[in-house]
C-alpha atoms as a PDB file:
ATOM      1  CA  UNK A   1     -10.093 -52.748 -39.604  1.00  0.00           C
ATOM      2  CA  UNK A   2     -10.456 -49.127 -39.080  1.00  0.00           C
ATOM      3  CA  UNK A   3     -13.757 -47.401 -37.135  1.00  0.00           C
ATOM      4  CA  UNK A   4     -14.429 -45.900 -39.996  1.00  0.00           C
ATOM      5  CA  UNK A   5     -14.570 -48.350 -42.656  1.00  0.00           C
ATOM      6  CA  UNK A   6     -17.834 -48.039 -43.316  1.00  0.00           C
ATOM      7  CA  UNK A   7     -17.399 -44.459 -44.641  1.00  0.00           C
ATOM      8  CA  UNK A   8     -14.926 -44.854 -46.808  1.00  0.00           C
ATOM      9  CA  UNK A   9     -14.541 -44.551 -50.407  1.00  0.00           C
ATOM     10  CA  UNK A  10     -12.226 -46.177 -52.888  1.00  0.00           C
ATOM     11  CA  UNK A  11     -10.874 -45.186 -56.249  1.00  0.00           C
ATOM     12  CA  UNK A  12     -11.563 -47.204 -59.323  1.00  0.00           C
ATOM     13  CA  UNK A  13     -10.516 -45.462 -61.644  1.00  0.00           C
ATOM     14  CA  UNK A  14      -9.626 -41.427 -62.738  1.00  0.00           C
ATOM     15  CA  UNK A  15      -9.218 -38.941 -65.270  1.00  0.00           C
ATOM     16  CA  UNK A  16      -7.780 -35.347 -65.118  1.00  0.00           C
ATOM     17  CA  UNK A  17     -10.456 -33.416 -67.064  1.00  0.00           C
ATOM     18  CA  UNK A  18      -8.842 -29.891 -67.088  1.00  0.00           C
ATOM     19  CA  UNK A  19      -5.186 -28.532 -66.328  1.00  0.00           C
ATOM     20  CA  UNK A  20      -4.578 -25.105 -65.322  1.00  0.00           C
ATOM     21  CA  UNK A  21      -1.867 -23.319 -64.372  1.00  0.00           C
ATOM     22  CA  UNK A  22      -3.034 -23.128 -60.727  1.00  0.00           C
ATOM     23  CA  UNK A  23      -5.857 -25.537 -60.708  1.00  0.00           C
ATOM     24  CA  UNK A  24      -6.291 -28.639 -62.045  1.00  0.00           C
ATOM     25  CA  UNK A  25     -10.042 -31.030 -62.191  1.00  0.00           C
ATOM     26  CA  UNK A  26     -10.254 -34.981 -61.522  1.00  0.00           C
ATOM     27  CA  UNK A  27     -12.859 -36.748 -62.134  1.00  0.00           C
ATOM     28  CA  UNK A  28     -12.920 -40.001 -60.295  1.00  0.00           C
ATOM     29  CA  UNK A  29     -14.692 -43.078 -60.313  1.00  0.00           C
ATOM     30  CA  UNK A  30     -15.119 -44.868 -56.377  1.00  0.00           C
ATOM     31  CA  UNK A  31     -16.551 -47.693 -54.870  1.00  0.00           C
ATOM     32  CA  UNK A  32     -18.883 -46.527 -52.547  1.00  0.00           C
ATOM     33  CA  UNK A  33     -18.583 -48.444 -48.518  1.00  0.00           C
ATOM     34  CA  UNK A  34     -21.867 -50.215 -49.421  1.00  0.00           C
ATOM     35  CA  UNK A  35     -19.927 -51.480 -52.835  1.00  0.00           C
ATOM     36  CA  UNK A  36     -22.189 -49.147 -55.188  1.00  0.00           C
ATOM     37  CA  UNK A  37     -20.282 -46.820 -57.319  1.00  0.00           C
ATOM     38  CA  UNK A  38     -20.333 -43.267 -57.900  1.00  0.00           C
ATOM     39  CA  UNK A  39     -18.524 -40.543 -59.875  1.00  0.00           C
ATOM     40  CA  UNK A  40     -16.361 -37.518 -57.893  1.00  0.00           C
ATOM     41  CA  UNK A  41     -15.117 -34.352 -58.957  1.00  0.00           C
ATOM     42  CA  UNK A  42     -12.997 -32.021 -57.471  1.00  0.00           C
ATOM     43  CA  UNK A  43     -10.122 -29.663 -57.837  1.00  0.00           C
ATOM     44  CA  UNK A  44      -6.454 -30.269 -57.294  1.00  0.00           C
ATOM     45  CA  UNK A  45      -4.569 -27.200 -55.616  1.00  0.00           C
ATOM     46  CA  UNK A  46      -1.223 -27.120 -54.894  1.00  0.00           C
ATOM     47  CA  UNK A  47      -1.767 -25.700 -51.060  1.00  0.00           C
ATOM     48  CA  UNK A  48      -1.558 -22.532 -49.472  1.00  0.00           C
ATOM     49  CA  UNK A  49      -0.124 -20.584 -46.577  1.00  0.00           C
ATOM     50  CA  UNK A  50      -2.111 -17.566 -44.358  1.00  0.00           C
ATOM     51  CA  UNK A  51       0.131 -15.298 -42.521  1.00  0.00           C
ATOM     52  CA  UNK A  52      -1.766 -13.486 -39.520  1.00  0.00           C
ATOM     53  CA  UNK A  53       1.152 -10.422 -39.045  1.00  0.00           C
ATOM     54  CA  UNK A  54       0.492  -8.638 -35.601  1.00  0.00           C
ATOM     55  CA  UNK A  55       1.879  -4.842 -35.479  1.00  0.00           C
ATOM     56  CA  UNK A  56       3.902  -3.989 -32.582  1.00  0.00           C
ATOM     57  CA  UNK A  57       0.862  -1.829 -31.602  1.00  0.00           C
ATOM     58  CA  UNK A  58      -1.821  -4.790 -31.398  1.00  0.00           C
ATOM     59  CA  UNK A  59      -3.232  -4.162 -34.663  1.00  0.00           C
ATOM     60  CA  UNK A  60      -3.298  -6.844 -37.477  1.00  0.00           C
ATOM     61  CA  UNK A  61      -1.987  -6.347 -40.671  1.00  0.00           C
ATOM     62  CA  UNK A  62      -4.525  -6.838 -43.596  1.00  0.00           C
ATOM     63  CA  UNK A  63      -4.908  -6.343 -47.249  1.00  0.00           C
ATOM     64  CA  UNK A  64      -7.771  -5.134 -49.445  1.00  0.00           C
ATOM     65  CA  UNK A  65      -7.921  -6.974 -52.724  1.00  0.00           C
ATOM     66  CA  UNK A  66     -10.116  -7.817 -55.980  1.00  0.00           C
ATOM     67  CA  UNK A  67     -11.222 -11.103 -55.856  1.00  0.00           C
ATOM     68  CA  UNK A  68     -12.394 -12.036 -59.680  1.00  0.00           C
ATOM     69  CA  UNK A  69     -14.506 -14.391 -59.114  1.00  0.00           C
ATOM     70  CA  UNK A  70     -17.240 -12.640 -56.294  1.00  0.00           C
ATOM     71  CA  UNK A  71     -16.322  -9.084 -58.262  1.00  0.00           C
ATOM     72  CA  UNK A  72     -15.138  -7.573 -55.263  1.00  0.00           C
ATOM     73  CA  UNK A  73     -12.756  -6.193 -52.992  1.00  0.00           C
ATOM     74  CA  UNK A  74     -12.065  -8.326 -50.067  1.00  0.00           C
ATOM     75  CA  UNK A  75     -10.892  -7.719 -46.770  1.00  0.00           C
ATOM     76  CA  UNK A  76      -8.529 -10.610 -45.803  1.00  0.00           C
ATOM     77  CA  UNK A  77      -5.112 -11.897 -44.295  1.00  0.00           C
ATOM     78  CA  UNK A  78      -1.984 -12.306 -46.678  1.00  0.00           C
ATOM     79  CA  UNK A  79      -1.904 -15.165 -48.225  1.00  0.00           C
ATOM     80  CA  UNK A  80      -0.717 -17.245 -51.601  1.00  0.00           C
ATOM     81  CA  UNK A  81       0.044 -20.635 -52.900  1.00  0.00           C
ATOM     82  CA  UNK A  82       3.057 -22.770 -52.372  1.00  0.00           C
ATOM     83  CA  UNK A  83       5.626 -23.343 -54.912  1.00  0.00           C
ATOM     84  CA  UNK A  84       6.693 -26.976 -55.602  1.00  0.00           C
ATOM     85  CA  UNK A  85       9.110 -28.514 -53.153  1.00  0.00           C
ATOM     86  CA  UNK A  86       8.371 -24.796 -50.837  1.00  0.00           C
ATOM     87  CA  UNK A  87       8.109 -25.235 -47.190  1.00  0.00           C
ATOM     88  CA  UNK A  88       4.828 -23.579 -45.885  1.00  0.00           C
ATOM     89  CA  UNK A  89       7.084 -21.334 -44.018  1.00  0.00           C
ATOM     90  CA  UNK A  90       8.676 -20.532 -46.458  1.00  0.00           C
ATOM     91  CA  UNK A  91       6.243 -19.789 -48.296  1.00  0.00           C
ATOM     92  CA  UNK A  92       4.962 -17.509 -45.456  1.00  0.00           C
ATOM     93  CA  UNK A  93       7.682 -15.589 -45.363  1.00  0.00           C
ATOM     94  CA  UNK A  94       7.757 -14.580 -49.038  1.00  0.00           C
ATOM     95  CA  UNK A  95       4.009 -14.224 -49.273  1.00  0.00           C
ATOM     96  CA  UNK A  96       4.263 -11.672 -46.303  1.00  0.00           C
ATOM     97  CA  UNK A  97       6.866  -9.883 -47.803  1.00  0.00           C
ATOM     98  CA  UNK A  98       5.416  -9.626 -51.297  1.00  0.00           C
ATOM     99  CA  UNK A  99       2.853  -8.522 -50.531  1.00  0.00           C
ATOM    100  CA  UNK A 100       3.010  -6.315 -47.810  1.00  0.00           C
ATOM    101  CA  UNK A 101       6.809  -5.329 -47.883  1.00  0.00           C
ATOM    102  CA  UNK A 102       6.999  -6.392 -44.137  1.00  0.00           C
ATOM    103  CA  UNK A 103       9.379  -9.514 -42.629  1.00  0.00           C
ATOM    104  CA  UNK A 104       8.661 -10.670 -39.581  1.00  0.00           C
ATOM    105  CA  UNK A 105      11.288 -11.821 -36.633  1.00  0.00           C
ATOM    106  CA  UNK A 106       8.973 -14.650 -34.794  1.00  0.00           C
ATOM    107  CA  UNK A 107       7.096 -17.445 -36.806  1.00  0.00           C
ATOM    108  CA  UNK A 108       4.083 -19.344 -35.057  1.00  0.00           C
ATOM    109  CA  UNK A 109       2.611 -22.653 -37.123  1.00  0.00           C
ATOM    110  CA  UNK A 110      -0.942 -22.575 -35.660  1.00  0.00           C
ATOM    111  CA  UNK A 111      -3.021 -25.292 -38.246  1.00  0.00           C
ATOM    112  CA  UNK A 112      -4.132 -26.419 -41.444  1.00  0.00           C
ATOM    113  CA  UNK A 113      -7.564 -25.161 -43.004  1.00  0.00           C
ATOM    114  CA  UNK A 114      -8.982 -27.564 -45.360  1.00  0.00           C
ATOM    115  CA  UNK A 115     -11.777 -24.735 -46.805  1.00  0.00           C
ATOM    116  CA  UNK A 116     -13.863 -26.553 -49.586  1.00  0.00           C
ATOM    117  CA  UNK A 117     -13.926 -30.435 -48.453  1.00  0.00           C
ATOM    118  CA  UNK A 118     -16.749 -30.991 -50.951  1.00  0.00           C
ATOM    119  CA  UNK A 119     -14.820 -30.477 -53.908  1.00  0.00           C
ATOM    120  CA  UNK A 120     -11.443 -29.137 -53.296  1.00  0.00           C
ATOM    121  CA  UNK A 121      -7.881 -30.873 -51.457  1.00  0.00           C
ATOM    122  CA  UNK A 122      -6.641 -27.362 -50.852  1.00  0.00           C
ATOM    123  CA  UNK A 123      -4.643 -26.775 -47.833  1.00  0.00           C
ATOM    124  CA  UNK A 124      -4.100 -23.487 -46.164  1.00  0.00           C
ATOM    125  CA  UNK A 125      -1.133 -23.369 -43.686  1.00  0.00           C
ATOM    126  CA  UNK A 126      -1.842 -20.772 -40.758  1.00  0.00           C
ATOM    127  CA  UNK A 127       0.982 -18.771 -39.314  1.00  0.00           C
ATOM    128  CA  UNK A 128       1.129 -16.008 -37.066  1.00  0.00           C
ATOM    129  CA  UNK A 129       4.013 -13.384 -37.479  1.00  0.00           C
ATOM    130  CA  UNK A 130       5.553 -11.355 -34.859  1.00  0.00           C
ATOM    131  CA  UNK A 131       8.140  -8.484 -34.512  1.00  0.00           C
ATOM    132  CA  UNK A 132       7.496  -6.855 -37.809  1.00  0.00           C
ATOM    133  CA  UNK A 133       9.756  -4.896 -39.821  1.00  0.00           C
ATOM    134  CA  UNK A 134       8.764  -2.942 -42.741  1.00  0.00           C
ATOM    135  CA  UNK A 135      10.004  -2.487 -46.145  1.00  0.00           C
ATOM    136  CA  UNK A 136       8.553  -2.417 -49.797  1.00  0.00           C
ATOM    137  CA  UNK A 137       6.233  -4.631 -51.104  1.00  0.00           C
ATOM    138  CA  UNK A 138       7.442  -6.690 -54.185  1.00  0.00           C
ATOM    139  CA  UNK A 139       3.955  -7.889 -56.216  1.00  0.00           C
ATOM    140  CA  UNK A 140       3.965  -9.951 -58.673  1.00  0.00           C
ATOM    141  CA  UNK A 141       3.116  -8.625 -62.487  1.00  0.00           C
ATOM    142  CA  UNK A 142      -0.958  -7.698 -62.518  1.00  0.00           C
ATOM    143  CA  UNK A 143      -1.579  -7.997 -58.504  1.00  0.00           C
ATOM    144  CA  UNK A 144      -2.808  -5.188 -57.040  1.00  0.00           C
ATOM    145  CA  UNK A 145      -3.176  -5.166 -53.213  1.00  0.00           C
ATOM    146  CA  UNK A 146      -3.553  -2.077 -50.411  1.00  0.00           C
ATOM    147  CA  UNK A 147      -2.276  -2.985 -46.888  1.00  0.00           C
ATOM    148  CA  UNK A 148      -4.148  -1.971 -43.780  1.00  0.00           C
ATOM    149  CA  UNK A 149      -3.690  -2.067 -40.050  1.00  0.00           C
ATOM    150  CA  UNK A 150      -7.158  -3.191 -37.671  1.00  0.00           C
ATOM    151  CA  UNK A 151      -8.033  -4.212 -34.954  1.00  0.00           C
ATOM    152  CA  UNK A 152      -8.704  -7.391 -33.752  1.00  0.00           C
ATOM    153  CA  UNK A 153     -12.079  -5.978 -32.257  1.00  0.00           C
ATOM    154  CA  UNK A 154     -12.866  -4.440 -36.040  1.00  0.00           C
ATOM    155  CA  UNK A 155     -12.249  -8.018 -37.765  1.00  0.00           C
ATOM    156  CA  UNK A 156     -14.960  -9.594 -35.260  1.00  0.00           C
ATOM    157  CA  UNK A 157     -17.392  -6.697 -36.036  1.00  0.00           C
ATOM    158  CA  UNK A 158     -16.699  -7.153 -39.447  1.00  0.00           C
ATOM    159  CA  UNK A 159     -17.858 -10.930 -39.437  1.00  0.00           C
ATOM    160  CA  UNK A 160     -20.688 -10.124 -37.285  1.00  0.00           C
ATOM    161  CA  UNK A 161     -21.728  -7.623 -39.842  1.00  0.00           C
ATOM    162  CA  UNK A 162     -21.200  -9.409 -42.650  1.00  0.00           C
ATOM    163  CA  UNK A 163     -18.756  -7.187 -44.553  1.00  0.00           C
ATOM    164  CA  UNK A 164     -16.094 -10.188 -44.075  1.00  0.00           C
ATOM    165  CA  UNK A 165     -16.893 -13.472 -45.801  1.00  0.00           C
ATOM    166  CA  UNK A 166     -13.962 -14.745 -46.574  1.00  0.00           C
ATOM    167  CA  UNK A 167     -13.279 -18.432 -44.849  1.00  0.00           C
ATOM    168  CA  UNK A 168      -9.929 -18.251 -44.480  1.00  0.00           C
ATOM    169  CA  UNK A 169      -9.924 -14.937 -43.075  1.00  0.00           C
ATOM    170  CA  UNK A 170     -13.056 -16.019 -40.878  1.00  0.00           C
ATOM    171  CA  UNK A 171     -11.012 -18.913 -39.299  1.00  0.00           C
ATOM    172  CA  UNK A 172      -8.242 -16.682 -39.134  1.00  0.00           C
ATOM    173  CA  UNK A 173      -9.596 -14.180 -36.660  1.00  0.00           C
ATOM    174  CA  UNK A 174     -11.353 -17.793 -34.318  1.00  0.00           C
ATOM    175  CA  UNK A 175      -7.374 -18.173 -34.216  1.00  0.00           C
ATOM    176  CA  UNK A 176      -6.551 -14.949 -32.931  1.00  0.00           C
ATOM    177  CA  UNK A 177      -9.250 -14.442 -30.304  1.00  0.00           C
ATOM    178  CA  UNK A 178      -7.945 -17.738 -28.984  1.00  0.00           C
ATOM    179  CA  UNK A 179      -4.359 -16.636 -29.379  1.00  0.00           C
ATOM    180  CA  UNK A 180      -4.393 -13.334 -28.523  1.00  0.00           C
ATOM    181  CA  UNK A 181      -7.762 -12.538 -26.593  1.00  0.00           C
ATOM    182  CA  UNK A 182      -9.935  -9.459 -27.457  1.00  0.00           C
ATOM    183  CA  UNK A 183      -8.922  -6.162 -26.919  1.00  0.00           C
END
């Protein structure tokens, strides 16, 4: 018997209630630890990967895109989802590259980010990517993304501020002060 038994919910039963190319919705039926029953939904995503490139200079590597959704431009790390059977290095390593036209020489693994537990399984992957090289940016059909080089210092400002919301990004720059200390 595990310690936490008594938190833990079963499945019953399921459905998949909507497919999508990226996303997919479950609904789920569960016993609940006190033997009630309740319904769940939540989102199936295939995982992602967050690559935190540092510049031979200090500065970090970022991109300024549209996010649909909010109906903004964000400022955030580089970033996508993984293909099946794709390693999340892998998937690092093209994501960076794709995006920003840079490859990088050293690979860190640093964590996991599980950013919506409430109604998501998403995964994001964290790396952090040294000794960069540059080249050209290959994006996909219809994605638009500008690079940019900041500081560490400017990406805590900009939380403290409020002009960046993103989670991932958020958690992101907790790794680096950790990893790299401020400058």
């Amino acid at each position: 018997m595990s310690q936490d038994d008594h938190l833990i919910e079963t499945r019953i039963d399921g459905e998949r209630v909507f497919d999508g190319a990226l996303l997919h919705i479950n609904r789920d039926s569960v016993r609940l630890p006190d033997g009630g029953s309740a319904t769940r939904e939540y989102v199936v995503h295939p995982g992602a990967v967050m690559v935190m490139p540092v510049l031979d200079d200090g500065r970090l590597l970022m991109e300024r895109q549209f996010r649909y959704p909010l109906h903004r431009v964000f400022l955030e790390f580089p970033a996508g989802k993984l293909d099946p059977g794709e390693t999340p290095l892998a998937c690092g390593q093209r994501e960076l590259l794709e995006e920003t036209g840079y490859s990088a020489r050293e690979w860190e693994y640093l964590g996991v980010l599980h950013p919506l537990i409430s109604y998501s399984d998403e995964e994001i992957h964290f790396f952090l990517a040294r000794g960069l090289t540059e080249g050209e940016a290959q994006l996909d059909e219809g994605e638009f993304v500008e690079t940019v080089a900041v500081s560490l210092d400017e990406l805590v400002a900009g939380v403290l501020d409020g002009h960046i919301t993103d989670g991932k990004t958020i958690s992101g720059i907790f790794w680096l002060e950790r990893k790299l200390g401020r400058r």
